[in-house]
C-alpha atoms as a PDB file:
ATOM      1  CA  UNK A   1      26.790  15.136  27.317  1.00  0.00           C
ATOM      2  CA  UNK A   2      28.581  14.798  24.377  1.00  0.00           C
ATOM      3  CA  UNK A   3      29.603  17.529  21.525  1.00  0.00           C
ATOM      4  CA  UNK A   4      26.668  15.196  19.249  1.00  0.00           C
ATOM      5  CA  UNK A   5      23.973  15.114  22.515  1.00  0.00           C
ATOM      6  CA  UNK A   6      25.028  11.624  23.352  1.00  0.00           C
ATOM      7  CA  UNK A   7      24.636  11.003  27.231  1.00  0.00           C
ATOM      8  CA  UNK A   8      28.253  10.015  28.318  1.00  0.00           C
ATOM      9  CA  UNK A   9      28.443   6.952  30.525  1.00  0.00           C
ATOM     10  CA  UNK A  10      29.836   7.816  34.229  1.00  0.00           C
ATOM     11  CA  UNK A  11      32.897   6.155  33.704  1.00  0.00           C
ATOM     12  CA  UNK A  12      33.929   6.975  37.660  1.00  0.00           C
ATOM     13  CA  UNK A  13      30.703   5.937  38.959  1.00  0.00           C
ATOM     14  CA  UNK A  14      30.982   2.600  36.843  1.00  0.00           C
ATOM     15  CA  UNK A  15      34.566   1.550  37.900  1.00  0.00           C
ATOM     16  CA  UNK A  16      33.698   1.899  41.347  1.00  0.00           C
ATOM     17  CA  UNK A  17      30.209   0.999  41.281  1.00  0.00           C
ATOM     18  CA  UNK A  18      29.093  -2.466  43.228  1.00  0.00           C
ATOM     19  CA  UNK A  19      27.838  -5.504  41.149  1.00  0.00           C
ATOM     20  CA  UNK A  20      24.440  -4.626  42.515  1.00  0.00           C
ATOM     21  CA  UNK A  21      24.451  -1.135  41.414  1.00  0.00           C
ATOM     22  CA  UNK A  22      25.941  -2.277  37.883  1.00  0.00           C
ATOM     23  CA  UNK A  23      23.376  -4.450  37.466  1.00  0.00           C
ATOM     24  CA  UNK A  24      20.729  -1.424  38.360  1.00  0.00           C
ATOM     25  CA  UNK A  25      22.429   0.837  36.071  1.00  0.00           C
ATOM     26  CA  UNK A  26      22.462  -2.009  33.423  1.00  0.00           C
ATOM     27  CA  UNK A  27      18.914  -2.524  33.880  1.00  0.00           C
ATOM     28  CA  UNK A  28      17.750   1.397  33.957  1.00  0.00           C
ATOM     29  CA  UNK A  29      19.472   1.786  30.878  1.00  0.00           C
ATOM     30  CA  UNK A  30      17.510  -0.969  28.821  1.00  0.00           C
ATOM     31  CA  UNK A  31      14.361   0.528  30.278  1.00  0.00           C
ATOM     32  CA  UNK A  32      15.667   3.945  29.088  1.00  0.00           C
ATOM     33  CA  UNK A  33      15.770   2.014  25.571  1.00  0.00           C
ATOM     34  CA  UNK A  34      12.762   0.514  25.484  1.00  0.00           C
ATOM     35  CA  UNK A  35      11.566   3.367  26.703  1.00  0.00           C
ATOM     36  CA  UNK A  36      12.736   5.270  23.686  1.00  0.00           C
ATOM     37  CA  UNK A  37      11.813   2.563  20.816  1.00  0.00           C
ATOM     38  CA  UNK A  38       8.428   2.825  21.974  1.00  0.00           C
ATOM     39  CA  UNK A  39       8.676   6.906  21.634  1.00  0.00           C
ATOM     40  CA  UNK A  40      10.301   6.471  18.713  1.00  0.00           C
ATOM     41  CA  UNK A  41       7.658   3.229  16.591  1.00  0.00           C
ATOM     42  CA  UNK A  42       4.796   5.796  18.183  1.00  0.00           C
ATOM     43  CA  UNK A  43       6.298   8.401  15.763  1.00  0.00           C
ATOM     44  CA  UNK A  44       7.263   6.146  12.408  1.00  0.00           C
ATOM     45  CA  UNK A  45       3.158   4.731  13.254  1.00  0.00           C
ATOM     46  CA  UNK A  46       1.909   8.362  12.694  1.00  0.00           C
ATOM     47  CA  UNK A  47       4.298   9.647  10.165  1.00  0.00           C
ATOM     48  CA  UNK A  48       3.550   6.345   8.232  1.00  0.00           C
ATOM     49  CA  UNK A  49      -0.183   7.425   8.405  1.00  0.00           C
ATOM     50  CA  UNK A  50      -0.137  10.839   7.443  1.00  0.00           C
ATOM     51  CA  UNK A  51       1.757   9.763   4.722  1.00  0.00           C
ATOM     52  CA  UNK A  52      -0.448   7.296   4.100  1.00  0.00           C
ATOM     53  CA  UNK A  53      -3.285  10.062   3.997  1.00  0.00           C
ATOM     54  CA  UNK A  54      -1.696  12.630   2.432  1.00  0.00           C
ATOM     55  CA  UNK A  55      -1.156  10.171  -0.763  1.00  0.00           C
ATOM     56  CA  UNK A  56      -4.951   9.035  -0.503  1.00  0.00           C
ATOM     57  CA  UNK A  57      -5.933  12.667  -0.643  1.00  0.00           C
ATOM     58  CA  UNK A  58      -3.714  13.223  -3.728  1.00  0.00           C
ATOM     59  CA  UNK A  59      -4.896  10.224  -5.661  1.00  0.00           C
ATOM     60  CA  UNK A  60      -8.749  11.598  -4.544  1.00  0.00           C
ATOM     61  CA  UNK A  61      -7.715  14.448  -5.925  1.00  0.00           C
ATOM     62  CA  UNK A  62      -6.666  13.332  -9.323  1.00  0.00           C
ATOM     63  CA  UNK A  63      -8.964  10.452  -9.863  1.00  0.00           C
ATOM     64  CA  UNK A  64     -11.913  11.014  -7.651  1.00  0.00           C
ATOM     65  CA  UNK A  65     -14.388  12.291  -9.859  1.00  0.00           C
ATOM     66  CA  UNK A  66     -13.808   9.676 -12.540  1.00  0.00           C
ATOM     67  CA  UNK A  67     -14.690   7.485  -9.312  1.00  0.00           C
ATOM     68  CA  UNK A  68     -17.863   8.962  -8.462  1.00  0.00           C
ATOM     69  CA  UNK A  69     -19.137   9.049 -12.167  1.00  0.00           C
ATOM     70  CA  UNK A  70     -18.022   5.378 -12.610  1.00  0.00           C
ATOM     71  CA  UNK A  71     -20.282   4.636  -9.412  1.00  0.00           C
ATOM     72  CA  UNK A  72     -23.033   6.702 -11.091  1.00  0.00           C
ATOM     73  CA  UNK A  73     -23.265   5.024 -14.211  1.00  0.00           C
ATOM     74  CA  UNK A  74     -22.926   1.252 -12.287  1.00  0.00           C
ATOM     75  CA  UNK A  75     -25.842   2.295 -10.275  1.00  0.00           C
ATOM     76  CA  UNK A  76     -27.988   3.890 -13.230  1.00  0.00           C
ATOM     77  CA  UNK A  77     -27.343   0.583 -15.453  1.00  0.00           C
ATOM     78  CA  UNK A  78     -28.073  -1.382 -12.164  1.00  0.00           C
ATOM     79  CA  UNK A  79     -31.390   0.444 -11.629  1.00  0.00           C
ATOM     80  CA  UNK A  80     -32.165  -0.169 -15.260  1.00  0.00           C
ATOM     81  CA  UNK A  81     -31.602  -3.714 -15.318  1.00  0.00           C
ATOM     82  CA  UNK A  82     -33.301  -4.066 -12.154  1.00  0.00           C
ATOM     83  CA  UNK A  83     -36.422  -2.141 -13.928  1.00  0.00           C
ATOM     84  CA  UNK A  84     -36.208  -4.276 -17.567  1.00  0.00           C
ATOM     85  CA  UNK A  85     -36.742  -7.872 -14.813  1.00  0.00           C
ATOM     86  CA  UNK A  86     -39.176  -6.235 -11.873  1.00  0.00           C
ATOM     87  CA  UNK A  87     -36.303  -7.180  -9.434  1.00  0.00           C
ATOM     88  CA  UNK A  88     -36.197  -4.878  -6.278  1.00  0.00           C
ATOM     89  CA  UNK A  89     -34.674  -4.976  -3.025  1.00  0.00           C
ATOM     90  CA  UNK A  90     -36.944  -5.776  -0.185  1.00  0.00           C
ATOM     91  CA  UNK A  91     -36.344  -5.129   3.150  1.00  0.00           C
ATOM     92  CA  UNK A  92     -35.016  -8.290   5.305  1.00  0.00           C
ATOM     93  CA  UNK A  93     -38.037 -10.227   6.812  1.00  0.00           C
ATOM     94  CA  UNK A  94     -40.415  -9.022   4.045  1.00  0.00           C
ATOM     95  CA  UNK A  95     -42.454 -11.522   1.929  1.00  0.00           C
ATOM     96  CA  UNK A  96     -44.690 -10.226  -0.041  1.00  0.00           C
ATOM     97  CA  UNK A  97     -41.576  -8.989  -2.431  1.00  0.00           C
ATOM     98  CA  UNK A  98     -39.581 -10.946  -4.699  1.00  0.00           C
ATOM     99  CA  UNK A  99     -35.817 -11.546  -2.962  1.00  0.00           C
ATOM    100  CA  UNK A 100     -32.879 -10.398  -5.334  1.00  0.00           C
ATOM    101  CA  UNK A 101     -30.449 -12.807  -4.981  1.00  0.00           C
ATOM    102  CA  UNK A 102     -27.096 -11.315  -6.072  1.00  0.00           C
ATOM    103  CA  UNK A 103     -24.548 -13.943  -6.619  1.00  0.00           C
ATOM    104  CA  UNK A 104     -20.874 -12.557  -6.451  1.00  0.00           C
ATOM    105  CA  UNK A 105     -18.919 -12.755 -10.355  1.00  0.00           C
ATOM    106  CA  UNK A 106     -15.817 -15.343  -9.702  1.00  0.00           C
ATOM    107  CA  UNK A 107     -12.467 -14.097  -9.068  1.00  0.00           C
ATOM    108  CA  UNK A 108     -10.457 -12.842 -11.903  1.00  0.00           C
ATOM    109  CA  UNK A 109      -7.568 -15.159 -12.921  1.00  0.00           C
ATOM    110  CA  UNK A 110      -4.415 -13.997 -11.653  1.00  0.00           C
ATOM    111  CA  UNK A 111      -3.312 -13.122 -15.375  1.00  0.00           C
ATOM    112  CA  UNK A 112      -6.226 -11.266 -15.436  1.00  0.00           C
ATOM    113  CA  UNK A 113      -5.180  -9.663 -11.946  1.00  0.00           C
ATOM    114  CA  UNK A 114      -1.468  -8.674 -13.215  1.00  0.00           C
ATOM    115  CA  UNK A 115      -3.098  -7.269 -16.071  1.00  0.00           C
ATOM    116  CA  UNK A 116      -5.493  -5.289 -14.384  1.00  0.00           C
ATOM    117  CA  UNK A 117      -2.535  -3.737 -12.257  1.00  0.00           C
ATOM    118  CA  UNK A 118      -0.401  -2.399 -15.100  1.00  0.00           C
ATOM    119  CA  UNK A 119      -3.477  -0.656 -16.333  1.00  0.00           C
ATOM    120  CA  UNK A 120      -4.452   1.067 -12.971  1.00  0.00           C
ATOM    121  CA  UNK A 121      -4.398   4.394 -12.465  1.00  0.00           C
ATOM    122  CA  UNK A 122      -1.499   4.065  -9.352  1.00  0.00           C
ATOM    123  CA  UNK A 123       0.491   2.990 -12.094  1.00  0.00           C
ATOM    124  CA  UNK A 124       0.194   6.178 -13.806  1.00  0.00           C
ATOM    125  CA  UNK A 125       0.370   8.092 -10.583  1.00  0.00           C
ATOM    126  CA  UNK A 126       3.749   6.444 -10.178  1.00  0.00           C
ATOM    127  CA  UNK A 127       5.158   7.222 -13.627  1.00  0.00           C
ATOM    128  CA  UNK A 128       3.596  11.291 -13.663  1.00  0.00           C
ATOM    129  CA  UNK A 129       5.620  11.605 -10.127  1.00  0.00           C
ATOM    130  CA  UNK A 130       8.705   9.665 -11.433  1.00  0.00           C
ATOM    131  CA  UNK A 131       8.935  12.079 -14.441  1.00  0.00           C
ATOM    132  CA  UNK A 132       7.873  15.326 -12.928  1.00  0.00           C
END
């Protein structure tokens, strides 16, 4: 080994070496490699998702209980509207209640899209952690 923990390469055993046992060397070192890249992608994968996590969990943090009263007041105005036309959900195979047929609202233009990403709350995530 090396002062930095690099392996040195047998430099006797490679001048006198055989083309056979070359070759074997050659070949046990790019297993050695691949061997290593694989160790080595297995690590970035899981950093990658604890980071990943960890920045969920802080967004969660800051925004999730505008979430969850956002979802509270879609669901109350859903069950109101659902009560002001008698809709109501039946269960699948039923027939002796009305079906609620709930068409999905077109995709937003992608003007609308652009704009709608300035104006999320990442955004402001992104400028707080910029700043502070």
């Amino acid at each position: 080994m090396s002062q930095d923990n690099r392996p040195v390469p047998p430099l006797e055993y490679l001048l006198d070496a055989s083309r056979t046992s070359l070759k074997s060397f050659h070949l046990a070192q790019l297993a050695r490699a691949a061997d290593s890249r694989k160790a080595i992608r297995s690590i970035l994968d899981e950093w990658v998702e604890s980071a990943a996590m960890a920045l969920l969990a802080e967004w969660m943090e800051l925004y999730g209980e505008e979430l969850v009263l956002k979802a509270a007041e879609v669901i109350a105005q859903e069950k109101t509207e659902d009560e002001k036309t008698g809709d109501t959900l039946c269960v699948s195979g039923s027939t002796d209640a009305p079906r609620r047929h709930h068409v999905a609202d077109p995709l937003p233009s992608p003007h609308a899209q652009r704009q709608a990403f300035f104006r999320s709350p990442h955004r402001i995530f992104r400028k707080t952690q910029a700043s502070g």
